[in-house]
Protein backbone atom coordinates (compact mmCIF):
# COMPACT_ATOMS: atom_id res chain seq x y z
CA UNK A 1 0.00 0.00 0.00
CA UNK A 2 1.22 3.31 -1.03
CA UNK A 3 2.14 6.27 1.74
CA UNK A 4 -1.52 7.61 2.65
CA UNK A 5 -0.96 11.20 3.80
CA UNK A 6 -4.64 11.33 4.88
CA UNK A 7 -7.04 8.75 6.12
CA UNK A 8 -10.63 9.36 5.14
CA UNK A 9 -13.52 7.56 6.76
CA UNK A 10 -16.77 7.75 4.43
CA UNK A 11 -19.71 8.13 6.10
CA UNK A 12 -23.31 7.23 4.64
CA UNK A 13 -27.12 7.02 5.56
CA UNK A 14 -29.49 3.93 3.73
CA UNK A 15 -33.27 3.11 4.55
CA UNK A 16 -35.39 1.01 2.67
CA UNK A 17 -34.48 -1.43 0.18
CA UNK A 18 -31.89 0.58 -1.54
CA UNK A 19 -29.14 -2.29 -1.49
CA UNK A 20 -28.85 -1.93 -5.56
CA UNK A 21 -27.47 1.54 -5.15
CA UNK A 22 -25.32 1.70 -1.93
CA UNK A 23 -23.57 -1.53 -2.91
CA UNK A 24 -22.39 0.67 -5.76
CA UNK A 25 -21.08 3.31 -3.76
CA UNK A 26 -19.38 0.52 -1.36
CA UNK A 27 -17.97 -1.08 -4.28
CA UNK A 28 -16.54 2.37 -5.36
CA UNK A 29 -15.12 3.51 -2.04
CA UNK A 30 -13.30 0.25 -0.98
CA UNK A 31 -11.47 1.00 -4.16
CA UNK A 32 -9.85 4.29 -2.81
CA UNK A 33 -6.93 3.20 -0.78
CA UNK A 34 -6.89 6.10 1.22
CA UNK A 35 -10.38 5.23 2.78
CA UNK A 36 -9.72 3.78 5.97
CA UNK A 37 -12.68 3.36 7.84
CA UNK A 38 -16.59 3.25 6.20
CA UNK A 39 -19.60 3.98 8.75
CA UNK A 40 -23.02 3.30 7.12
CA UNK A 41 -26.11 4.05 9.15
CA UNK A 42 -28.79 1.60 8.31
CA UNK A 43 -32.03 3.47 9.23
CA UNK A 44 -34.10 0.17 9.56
CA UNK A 45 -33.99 -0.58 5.52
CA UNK A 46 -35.99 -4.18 4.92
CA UNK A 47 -33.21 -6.20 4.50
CA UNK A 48 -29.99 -6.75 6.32
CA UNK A 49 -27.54 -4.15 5.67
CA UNK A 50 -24.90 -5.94 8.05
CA UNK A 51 -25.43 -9.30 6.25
CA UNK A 52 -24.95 -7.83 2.53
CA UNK A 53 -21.79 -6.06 3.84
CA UNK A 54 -20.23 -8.59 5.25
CA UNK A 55 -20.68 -10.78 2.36
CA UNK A 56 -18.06 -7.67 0.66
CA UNK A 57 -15.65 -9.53 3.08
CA UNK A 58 -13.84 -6.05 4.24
CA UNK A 59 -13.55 -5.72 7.69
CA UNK A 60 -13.14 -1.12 6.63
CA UNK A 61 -17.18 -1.15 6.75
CA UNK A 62 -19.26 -0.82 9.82
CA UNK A 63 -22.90 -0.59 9.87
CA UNK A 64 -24.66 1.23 12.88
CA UNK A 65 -28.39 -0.84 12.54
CA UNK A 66 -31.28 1.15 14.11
CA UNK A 67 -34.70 -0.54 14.86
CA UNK A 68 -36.54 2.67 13.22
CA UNK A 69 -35.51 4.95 10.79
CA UNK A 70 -33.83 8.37 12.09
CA UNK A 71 -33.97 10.21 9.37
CA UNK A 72 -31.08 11.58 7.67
CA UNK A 73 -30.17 14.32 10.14
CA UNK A 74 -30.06 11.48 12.84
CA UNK A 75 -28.67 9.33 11.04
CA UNK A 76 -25.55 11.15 9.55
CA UNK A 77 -25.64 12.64 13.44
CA UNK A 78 -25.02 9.24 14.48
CA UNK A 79 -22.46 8.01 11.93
CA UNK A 80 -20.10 11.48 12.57
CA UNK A 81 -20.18 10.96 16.33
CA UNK A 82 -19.06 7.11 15.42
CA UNK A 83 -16.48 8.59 12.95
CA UNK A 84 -15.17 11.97 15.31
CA UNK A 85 -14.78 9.54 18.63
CA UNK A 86 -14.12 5.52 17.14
CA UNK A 87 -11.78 6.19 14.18
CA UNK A 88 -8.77 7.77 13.76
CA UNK A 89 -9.83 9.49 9.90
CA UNK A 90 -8.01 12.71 9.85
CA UNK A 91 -10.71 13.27 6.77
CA UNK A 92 -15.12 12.83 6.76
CA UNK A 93 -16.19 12.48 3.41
CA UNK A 94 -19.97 12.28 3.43
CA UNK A 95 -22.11 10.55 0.62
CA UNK A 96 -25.37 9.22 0.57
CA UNK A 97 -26.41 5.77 -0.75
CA UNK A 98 -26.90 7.03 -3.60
CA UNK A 99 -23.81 9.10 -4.45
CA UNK A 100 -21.29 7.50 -7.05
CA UNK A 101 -18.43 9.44 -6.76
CA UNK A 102 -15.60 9.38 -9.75
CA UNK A 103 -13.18 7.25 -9.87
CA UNK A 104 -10.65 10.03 -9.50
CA UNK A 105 -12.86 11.58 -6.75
CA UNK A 106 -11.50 11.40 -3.64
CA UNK A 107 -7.68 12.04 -5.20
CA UNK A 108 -8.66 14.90 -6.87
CA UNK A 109 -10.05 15.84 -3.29
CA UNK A 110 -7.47 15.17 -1.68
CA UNK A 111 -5.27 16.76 -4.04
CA UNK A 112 -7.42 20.12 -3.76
CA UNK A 113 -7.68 19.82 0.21
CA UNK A 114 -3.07 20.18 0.03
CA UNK A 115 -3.34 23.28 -2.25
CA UNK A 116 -6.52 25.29 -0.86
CA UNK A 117 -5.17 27.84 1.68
CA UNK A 118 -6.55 27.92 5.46
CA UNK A 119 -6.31 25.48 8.22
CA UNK A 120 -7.83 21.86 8.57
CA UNK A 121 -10.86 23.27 10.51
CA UNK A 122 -11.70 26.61 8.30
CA UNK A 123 -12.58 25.12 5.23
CA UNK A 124 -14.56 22.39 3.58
CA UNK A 125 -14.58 20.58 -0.13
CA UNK A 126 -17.60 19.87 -1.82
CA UNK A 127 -17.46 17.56 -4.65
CA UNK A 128 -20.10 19.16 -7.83
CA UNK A 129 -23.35 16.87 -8.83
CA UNK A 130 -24.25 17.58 -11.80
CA UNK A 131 -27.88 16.94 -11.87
CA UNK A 132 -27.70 20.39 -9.09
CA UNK A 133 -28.35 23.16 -11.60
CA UNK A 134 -27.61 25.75 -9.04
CA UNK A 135 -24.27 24.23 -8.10
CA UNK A 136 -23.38 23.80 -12.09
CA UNK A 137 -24.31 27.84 -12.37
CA UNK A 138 -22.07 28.92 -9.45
CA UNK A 139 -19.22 26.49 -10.31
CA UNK A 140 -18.97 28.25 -13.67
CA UNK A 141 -19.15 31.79 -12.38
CA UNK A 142 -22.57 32.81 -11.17
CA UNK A 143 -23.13 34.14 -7.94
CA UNK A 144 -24.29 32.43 -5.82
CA UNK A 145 -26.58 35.42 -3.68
CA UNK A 146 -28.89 34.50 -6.59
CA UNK A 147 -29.92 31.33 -5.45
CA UNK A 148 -29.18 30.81 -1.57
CA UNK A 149 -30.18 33.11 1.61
CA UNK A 150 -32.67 35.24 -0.53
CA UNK A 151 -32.83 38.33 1.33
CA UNK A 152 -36.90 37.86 2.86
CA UNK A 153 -37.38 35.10 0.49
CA UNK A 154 -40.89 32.87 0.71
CA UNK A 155 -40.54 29.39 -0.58
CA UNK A 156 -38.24 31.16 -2.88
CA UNK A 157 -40.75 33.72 -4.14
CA UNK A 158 -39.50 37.51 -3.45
CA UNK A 159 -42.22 40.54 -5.29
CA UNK A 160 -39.12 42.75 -5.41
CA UNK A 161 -36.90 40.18 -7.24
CA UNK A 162 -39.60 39.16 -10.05
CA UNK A 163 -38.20 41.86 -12.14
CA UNK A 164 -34.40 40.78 -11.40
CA UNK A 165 -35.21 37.11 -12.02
CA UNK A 166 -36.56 37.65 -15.40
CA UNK A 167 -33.61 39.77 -16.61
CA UNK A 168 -31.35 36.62 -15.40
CA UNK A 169 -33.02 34.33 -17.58
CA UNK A 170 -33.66 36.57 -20.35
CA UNK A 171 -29.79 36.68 -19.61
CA UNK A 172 -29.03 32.93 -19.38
CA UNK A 173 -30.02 32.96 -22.78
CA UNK A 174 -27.87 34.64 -24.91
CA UNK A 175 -24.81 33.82 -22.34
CA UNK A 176 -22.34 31.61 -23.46
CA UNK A 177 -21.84 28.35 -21.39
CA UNK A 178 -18.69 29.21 -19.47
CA UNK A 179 -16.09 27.00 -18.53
CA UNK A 180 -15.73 25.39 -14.98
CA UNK A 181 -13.48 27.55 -12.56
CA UNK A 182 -11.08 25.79 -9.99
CA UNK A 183 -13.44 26.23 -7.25
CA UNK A 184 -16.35 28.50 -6.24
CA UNK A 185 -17.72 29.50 -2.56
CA UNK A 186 -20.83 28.02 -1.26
CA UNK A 187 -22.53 29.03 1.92
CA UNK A 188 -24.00 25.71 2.65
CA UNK A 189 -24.41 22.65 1.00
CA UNK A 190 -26.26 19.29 0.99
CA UNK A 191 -23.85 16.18 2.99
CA UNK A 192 -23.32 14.51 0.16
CA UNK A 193 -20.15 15.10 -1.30
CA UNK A 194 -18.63 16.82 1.44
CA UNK A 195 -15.01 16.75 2.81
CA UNK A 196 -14.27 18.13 6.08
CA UNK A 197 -11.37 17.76 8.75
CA UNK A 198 -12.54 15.86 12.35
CA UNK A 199 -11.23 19.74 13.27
CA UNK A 200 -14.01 21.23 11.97
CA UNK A 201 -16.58 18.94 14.31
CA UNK A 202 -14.79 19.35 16.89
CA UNK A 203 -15.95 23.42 16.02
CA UNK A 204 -19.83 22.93 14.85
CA UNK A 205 -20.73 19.83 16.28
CA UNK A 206 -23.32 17.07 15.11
CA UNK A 207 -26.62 17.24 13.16
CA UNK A 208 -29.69 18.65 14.70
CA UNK A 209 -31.95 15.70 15.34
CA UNK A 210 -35.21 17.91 15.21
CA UNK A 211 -34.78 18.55 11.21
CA UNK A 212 -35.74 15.04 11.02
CA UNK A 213 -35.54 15.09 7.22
CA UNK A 214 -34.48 18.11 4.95
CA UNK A 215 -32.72 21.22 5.44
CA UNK A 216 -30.81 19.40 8.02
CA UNK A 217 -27.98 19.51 5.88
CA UNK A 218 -28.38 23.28 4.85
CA UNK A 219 -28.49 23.99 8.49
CA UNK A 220 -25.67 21.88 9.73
CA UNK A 221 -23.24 23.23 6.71
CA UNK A 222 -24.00 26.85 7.20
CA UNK A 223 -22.56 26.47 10.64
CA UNK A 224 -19.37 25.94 8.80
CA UNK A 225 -19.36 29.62 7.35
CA UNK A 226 -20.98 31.08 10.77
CA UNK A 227 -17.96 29.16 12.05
CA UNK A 228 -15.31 31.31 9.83
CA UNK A 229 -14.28 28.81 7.39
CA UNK A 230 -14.83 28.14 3.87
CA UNK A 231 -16.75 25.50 1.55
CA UNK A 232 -15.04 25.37 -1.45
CA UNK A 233 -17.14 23.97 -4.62
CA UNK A 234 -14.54 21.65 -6.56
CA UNK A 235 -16.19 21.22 -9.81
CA UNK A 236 -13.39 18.56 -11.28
CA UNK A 237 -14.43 16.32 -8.19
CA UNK A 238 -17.51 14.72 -9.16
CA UNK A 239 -20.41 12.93 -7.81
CA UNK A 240 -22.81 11.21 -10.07
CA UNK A 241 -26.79 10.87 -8.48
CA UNK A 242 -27.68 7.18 -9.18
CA UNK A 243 -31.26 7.92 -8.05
CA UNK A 244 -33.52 10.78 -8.94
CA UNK A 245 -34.57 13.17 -6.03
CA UNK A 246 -37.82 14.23 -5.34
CA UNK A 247 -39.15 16.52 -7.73
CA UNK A 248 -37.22 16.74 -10.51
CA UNK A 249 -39.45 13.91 -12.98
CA UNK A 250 -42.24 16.12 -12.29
CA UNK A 251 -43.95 17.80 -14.90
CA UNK A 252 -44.94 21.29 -14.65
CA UNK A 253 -48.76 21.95 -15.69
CA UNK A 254 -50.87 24.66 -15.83
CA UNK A 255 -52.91 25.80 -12.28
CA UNK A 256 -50.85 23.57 -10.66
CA UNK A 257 -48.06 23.25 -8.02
CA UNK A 258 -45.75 20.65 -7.66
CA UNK A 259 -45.79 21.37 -3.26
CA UNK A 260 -49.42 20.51 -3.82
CA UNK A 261 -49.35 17.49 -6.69
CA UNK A 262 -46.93 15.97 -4.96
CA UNK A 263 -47.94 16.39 -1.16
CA UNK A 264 -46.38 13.80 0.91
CA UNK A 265 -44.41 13.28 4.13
CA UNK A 266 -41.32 14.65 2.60
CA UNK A 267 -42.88 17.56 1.36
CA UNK A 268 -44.49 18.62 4.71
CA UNK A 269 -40.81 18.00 6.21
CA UNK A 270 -39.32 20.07 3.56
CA UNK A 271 -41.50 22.97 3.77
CA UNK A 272 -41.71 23.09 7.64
CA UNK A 273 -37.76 23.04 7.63
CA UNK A 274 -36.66 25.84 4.89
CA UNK A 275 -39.70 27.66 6.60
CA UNK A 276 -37.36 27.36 9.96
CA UNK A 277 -33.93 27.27 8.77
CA UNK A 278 -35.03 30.60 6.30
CA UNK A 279 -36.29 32.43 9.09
CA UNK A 280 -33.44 31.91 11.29
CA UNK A 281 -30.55 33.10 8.52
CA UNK A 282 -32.50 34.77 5.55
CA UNK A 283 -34.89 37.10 7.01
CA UNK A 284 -33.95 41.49 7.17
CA UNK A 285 -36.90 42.35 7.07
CA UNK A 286 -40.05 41.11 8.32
CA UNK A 287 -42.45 43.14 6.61
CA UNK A 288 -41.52 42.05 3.40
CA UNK A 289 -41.20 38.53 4.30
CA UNK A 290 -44.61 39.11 5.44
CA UNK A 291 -46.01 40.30 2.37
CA UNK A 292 -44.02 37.72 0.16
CA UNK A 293 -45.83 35.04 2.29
CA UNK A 294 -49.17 36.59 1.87
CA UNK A 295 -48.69 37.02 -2.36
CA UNK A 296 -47.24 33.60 -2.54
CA UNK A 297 -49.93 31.43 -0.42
CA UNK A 298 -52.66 33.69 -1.63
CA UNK A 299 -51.61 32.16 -5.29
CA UNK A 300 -51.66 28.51 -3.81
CA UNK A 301 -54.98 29.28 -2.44
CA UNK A 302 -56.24 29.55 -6.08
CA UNK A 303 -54.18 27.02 -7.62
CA UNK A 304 -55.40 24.36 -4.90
CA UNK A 305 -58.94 25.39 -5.97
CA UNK A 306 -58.12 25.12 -10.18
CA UNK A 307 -56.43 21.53 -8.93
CA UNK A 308 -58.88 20.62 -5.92
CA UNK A 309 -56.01 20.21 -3.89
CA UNK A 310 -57.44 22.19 -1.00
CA UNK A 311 -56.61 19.80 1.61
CA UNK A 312 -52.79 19.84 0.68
CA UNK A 313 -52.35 23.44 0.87
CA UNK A 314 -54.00 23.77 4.03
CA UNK A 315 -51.54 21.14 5.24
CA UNK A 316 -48.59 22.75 3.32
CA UNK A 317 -49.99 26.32 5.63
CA UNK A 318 -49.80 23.83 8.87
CA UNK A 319 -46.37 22.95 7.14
CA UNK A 320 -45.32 26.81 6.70
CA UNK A 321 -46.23 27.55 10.43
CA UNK A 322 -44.44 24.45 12.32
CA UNK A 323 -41.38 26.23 10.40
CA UNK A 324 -42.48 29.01 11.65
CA UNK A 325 -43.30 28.73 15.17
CA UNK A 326 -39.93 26.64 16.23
CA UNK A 327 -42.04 23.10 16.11
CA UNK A 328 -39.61 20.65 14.88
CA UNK A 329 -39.26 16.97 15.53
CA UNK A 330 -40.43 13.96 14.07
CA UNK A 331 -44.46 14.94 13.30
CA UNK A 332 -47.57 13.00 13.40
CA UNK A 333 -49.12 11.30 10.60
CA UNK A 334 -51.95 13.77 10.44
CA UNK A 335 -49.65 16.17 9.27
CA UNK A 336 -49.30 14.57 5.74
């Protein structure tokens, strides 16, 4: 074995029956030499996690079975405290089940993490995924102010910024497609793909349990710019999605919403969550977040009427106000 100047421990959270994608990403990170240690967090998926590893036959992976499933922000919670206090990774590189990285990944990472300036515990790498339009838009330039912490934002709708929006798209089309820099600034990002130093834990601590599911990530990262430190967007690092998220199959149709057509559990836990995380970091002034919440439900009012999806929006309002009004935690069925 070559001269490993870091050891990385790779840290990942599964549910379900999801074995056909995070045997991928096993497969893919017992092939980097300089991964040391592997914590999943099985979050009571249907089948055994522990037997299907150990059938790999490499003693690097460690599976942390619970008896009900955490969510991700307890779950990644719980695999980081395994990582920070039972390994001896100088590196965390978080991925979720369903994050393939490159098969130069991690040494482009690690190449990057030797040559960006600051301190193990002030800055961050975060590898790009593709299928992120956002994160493809800042890593070739954009700013990105136009997409994250929204001055008085609602659900991402802003009056003042209609105006401002349309002139970037009219923009976006007649810009030429610019070429990837060496790295951008984010101010927070999701967990997977993410490098950071044990340092850096040591600094911002563990995932809030409350989040449950969503935003937990944007919540947790952002600490790492409150903190002082950098995340650093490294677009030649990438990680491929071998699953499609929520949302982006759906279809967009007229007098419709996709937070309405698409109501579920994770869409009451989303919405709750930005609604809190937003109105802790994004908010200057609440009059105007005010009246962007009043234009923007007042137009899913009518569109649940056009799509008689009136129960889901006045869920998505009890949604809004949980956010609101601190009320986190794992929530009752009724909610969805």
């Amino acid at each position: 074995m070559a001269n490993i100047k870091y050891k990385v421990c790779v840290l990942t959270v599964t549910y379900a029956n999801r074995w056909q994608f995070l045997e991928q990403v096993l497969k893919r990170v017992l092939s980097f030499e300089q991964v040391t240690h592997i914590v999943v967090a099985d979050n009571a998926s249907v089948y055994s996690v522990k037997d299907n590893v150990a059938l790999m036959g490499d003693n690097r992976v460690v599976v942390l079975a619970n008896a009900e499933n955490t969510g991700s922000a307890g779950g990644y919670k719980q695999a980081i405290e395994y990582a920070y206090h039972q390994t001896d990774a100088d590196l965390i590189w978080l991925l979720d089940d369903d994050n393939l990285p490159d098969e130069n990944a991690l040494t482009c990472l690690l190449d990057k993490w030797s040559k960006v300036a600051g301190i193990d515990n002030k800055k961050a790498l975060y590898c790009l995924r593709e299928d992120r339009l956002p994160h493809v838009k800042v890593a070739r330039g954009e700013n990105p102010d136009r997409y994250y912490l929204v001055p008085d934002n609602f659900m991402g709708f802003s009056v003042f910024n209609i105006l401002k929006n349309q002139l970037y798209k009219l923009g976006d089309k007649f810009k030429k497609t610019a070429a990837y820099k060496d790295k951008a600034m984010m101010p927070y990002v999701p967990y997977g793909g993410l490098l950071m130093h044990r340092t850096l834990i040591a600094a911002i601590g563990y995932p809030d349990e409350r989040f449950y599911l969503y935003a937990d990530d944007s919540e947790y990262t952002y600490r790492i710019t409150q903190w002082g430190a950098t995340i650093w967007l490294i677009p030649s690092c990438k990680v491929t999605d071998i699953d499609r998220s929520q949302g982006l199959t759906y279809q967009a149709k007229p007098f419709h919403s996709h937070l309405l057509d698409q109501w579920s559990f994770r869409t009451y836990y989303a919405v709750r969550n930005r609604m809190y995380f937003y109105s802790k970091v994004a908010i200057r002034s609440a009059s105007v977040f005010k009246l962007n919440k009043r234009l923007y439900l007042a137009y899913l009012w009518l569109i649940s009427i056009c799509s008689s999806k009136q129960n889901e929006y006045h869920k998505l309002v009890s949604a809004v106000n949980d956010g609101l009004n601190n009320r986190l935690g794992k929530a009752d069925q009724e909610k969805f």
